[in-house]
N, C-alpha and C. Protein backbone atom coordinates (compact mmCIF):
# COMPACT_ATOMS: atom_id res chain seq x y z
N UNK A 1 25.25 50.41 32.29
CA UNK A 1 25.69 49.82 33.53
C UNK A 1 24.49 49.21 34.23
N UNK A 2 24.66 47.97 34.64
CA UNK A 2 23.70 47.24 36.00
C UNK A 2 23.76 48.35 37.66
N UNK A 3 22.56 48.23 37.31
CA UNK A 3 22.13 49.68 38.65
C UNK A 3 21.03 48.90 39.68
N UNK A 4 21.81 48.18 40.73
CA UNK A 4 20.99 47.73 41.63
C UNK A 4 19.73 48.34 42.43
N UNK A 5 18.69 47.75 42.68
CA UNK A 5 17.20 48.50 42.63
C UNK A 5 16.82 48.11 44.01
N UNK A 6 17.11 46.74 44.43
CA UNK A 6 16.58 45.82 45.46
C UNK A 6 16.82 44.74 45.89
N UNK A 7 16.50 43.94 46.56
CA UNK A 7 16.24 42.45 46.65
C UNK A 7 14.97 42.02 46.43
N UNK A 8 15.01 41.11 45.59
CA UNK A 8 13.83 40.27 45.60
C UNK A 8 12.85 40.12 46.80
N UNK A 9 13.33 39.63 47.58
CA UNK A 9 12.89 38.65 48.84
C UNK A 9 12.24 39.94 49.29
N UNK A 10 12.80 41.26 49.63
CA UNK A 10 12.17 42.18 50.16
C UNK A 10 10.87 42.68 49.55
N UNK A 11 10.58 42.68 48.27
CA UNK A 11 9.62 43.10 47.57
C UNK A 11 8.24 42.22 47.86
N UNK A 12 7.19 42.68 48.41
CA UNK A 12 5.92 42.02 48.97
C UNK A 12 5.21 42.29 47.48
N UNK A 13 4.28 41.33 47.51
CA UNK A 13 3.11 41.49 47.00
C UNK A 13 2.54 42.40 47.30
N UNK A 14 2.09 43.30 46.36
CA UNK A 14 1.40 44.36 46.22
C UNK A 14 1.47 45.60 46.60
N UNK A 15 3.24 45.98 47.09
CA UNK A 15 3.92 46.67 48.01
C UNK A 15 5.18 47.51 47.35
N UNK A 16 4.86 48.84 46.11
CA UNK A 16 5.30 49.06 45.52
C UNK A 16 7.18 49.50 45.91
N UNK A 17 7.97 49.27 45.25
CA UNK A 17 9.58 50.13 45.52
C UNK A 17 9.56 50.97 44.51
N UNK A 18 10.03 51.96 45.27
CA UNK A 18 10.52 53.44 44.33
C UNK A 18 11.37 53.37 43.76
N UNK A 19 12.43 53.42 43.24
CA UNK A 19 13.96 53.31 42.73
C UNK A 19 13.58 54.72 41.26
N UNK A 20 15.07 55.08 40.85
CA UNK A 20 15.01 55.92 39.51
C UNK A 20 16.31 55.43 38.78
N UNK A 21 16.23 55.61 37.63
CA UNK A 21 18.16 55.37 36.97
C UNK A 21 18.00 56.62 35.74
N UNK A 22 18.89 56.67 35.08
CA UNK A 22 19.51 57.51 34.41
C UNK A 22 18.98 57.14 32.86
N UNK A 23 18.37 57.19 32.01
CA UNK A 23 18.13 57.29 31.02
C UNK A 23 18.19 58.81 29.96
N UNK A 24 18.74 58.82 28.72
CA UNK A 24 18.72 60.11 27.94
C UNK A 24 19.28 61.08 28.98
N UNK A 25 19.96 60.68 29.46
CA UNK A 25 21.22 61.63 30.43
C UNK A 25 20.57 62.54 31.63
N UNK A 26 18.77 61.99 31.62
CA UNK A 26 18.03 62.39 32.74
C UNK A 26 17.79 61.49 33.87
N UNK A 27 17.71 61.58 35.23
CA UNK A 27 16.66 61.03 35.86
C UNK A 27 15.69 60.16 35.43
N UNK A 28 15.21 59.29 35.73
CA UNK A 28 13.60 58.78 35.31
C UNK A 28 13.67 58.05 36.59
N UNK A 29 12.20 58.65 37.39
CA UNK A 29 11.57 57.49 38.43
C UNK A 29 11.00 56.45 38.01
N UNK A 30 10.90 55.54 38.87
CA UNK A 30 10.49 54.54 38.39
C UNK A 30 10.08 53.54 39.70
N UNK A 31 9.09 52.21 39.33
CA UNK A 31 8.48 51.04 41.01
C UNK A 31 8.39 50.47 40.04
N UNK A 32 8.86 49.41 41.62
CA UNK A 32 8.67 48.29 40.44
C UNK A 32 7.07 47.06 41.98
N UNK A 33 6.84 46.25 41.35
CA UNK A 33 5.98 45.73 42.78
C UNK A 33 5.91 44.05 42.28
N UNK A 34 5.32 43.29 43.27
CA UNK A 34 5.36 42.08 43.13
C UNK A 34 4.08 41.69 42.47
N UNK A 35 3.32 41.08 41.51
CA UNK A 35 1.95 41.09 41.11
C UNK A 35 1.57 39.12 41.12
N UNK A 36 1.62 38.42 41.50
CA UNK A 36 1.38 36.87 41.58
C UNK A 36 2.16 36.21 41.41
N UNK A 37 3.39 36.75 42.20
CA UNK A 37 4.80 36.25 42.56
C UNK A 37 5.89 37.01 41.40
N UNK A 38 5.34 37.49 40.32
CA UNK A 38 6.07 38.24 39.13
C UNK A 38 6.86 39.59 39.69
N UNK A 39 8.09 40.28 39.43
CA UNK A 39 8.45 41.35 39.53
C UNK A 39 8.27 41.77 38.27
N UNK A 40 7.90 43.38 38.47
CA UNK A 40 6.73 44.38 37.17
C UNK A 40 7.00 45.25 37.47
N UNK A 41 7.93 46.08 36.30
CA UNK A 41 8.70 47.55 37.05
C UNK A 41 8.06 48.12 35.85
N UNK A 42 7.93 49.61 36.06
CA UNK A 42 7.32 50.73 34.63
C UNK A 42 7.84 52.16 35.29
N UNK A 43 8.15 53.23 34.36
CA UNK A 43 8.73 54.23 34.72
C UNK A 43 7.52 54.78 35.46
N UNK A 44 7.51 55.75 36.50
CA UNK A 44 6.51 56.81 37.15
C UNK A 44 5.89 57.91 36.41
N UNK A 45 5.76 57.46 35.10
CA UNK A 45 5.12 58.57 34.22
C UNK A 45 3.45 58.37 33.92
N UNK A 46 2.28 58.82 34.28
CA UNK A 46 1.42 58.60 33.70
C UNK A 46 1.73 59.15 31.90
N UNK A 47 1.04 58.62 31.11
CA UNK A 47 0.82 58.48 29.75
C UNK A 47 0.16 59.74 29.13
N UNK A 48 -1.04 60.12 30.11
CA UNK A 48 -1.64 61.56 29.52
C UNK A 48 -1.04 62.61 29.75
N UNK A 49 -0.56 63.04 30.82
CA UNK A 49 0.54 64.01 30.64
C UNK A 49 1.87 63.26 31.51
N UNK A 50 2.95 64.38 31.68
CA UNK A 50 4.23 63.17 32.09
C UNK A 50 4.36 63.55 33.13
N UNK A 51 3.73 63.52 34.38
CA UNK A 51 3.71 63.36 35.66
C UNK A 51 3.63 62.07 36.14
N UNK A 52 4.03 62.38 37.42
CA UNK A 52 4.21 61.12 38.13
C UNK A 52 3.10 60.59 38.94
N UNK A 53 2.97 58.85 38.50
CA UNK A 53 1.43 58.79 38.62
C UNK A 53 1.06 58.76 40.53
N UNK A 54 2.16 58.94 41.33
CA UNK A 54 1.91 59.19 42.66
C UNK A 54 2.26 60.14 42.85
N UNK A 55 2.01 60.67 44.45
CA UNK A 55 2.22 61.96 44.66
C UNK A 55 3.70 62.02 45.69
N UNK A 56 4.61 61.23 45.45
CA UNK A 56 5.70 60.89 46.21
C UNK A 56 5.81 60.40 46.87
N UNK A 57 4.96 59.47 47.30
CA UNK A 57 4.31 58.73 48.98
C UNK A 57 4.32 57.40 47.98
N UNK A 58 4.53 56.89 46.77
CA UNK A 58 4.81 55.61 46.62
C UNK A 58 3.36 54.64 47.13
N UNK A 59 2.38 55.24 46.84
CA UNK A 59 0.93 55.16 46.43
C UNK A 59 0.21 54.75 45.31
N UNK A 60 0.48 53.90 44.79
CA UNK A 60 0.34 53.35 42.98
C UNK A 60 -0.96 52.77 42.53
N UNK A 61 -1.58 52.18 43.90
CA UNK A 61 -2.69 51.31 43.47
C UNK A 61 -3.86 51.87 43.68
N UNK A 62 -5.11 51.77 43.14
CA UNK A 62 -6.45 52.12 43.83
C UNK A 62 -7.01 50.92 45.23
N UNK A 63 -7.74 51.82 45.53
CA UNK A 63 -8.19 51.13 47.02
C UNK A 63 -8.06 50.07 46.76
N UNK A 64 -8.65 49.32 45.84
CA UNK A 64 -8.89 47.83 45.68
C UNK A 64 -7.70 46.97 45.36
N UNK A 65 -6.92 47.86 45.49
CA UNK A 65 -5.44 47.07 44.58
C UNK A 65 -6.12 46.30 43.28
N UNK A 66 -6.50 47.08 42.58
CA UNK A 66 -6.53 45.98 41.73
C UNK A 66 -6.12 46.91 40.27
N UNK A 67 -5.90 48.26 40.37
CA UNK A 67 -5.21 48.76 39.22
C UNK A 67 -4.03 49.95 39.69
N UNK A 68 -3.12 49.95 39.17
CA UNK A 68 -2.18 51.22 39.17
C UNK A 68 -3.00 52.78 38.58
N UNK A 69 -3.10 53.21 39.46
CA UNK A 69 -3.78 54.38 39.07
C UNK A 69 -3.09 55.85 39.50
N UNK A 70 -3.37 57.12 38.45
CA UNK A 70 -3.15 58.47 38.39
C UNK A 70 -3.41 58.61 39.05
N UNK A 71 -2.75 59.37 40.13
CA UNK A 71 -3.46 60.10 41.94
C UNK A 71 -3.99 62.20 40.77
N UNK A 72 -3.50 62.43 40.00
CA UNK A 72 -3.29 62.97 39.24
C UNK A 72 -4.74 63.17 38.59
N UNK A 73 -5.43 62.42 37.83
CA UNK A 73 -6.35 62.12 37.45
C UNK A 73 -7.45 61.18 36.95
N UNK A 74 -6.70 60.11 37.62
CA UNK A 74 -7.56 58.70 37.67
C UNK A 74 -7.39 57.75 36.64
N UNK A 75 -6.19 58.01 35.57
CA UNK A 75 -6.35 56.91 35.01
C UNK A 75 -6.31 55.79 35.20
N UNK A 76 -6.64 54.57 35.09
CA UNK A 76 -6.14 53.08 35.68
C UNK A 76 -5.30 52.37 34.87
N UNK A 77 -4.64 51.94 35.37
CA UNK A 77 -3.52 50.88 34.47
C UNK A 77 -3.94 49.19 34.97
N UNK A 78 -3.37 48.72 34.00
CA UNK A 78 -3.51 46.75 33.94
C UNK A 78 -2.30 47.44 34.88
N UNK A 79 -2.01 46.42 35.66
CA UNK A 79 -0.54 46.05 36.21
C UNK A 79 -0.07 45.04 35.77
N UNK A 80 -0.55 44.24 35.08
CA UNK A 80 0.00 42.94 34.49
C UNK A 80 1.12 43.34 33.52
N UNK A 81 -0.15 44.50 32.54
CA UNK A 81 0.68 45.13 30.91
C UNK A 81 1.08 46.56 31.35
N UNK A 82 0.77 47.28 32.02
CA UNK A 82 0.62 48.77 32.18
C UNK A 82 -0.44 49.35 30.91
N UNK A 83 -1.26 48.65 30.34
CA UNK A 83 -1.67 49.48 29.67
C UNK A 83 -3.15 50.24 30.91
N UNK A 84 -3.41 51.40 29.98
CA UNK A 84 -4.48 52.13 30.39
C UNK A 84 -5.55 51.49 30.17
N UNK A 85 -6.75 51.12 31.28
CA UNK A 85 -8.24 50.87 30.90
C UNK A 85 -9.45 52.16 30.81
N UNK A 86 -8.98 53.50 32.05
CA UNK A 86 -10.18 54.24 31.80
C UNK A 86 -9.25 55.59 32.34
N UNK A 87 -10.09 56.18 31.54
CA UNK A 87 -9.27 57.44 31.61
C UNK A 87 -8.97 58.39 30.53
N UNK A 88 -7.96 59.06 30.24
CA UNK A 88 -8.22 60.07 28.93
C UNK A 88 -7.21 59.75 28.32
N UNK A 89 -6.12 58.33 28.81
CA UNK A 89 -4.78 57.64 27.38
C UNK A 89 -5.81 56.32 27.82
N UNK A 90 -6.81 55.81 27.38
CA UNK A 90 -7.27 54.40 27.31
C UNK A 90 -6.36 53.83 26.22
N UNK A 91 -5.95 52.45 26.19
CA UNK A 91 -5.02 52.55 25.04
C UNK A 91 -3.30 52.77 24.72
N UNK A 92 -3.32 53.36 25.60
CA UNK A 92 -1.65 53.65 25.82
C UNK A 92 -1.11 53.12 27.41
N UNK A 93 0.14 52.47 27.05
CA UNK A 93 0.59 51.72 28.37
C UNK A 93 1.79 52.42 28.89
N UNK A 94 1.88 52.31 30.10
CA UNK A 94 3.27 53.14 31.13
C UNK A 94 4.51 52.07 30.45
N UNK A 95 5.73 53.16 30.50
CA UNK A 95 6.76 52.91 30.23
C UNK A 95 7.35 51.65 30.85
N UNK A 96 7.52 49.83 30.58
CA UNK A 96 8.18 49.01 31.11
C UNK A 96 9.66 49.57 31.44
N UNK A 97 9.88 48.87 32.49
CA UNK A 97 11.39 48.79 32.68
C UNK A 97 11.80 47.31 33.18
N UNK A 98 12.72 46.69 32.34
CA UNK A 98 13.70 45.41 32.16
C UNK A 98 14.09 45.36 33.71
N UNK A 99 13.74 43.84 33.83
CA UNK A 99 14.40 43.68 35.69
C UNK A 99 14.96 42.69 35.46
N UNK A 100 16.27 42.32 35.11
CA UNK A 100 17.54 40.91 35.73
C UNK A 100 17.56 40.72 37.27
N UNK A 101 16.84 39.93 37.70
CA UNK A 101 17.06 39.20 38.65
C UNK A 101 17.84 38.29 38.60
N UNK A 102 18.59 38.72 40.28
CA UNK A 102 19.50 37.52 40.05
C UNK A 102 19.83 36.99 42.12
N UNK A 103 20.23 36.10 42.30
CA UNK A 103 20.76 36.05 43.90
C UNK A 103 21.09 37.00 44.43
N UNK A 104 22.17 37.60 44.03
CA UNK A 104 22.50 39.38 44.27
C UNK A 104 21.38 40.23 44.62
N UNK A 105 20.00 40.33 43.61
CA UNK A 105 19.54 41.45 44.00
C UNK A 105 19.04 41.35 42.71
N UNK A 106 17.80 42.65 42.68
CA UNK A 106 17.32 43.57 41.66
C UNK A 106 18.25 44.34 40.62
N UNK A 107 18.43 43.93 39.21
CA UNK A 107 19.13 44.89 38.40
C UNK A 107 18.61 45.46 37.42
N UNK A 108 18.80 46.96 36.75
CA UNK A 108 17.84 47.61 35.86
C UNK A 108 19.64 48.27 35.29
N UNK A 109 19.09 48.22 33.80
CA UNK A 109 20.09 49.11 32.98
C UNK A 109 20.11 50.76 33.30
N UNK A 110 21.32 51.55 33.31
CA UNK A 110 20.93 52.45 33.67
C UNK A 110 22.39 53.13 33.39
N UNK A 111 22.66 54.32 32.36
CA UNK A 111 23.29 55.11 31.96
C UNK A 111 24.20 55.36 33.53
N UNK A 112 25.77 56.34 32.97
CA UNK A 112 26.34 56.54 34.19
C UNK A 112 25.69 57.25 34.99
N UNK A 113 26.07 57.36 36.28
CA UNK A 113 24.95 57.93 37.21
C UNK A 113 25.45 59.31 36.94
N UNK A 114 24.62 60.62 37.07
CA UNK A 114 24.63 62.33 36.66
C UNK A 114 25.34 62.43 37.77
């Protein structure tokens, strides 16, 4: 099922949204943020262990905005790719998640809701 997330228009540059949907009959959190006009969604899992790479405050970036980073333990992510640059998964990238945009709004696939 199409599981509305947002509106476009609302989503700022560099100004992450929280949203979660239903995958493998669980929960999964998930942000998505605006990166040079692009919408770029990835599940809330850091890669080295499966915590969530904020601490619920929807906090994703390092000071500089210039990487998605572990509040957890510092890994940094590309935000472009999600992959990892430094840290202890260098090499391994956060889970993408598929965004259909459309006039309507933000849409992400997403099992029936639990």
């Amino acid at each position: 099922m199409k599981l509305r997330v947002g509106d476009a228009a609302e989503i700022k540059e560099g100004e992450p949204h929280s949203f979660r949907l239903v995958r493998g009959g669980r929960y999964v959190n998930c942000f998505l943020f605006r990166l040079k006009g692009k919408l770029i969604a990835y599940e809330n899992k850091c890669r080295h262990i499966p915590v969530s790479l904020d601490y619920d405050d929807a906090r994703f970036f390092d000071a500089q905005r210039r990487y998605i980073v572990c509040q957890t333990h510092g890994a940094l992510y590309e935000p472009s790719s999600g992959e990892c640059v430094e840290g202890p998964c260098v090499g391994a990238s956060l889970y993408p998640v598929s965004l259909d945009v459309t006039a309507s709004g933000i849409f992400v696939e997403s099992e029936e809701v639990l």
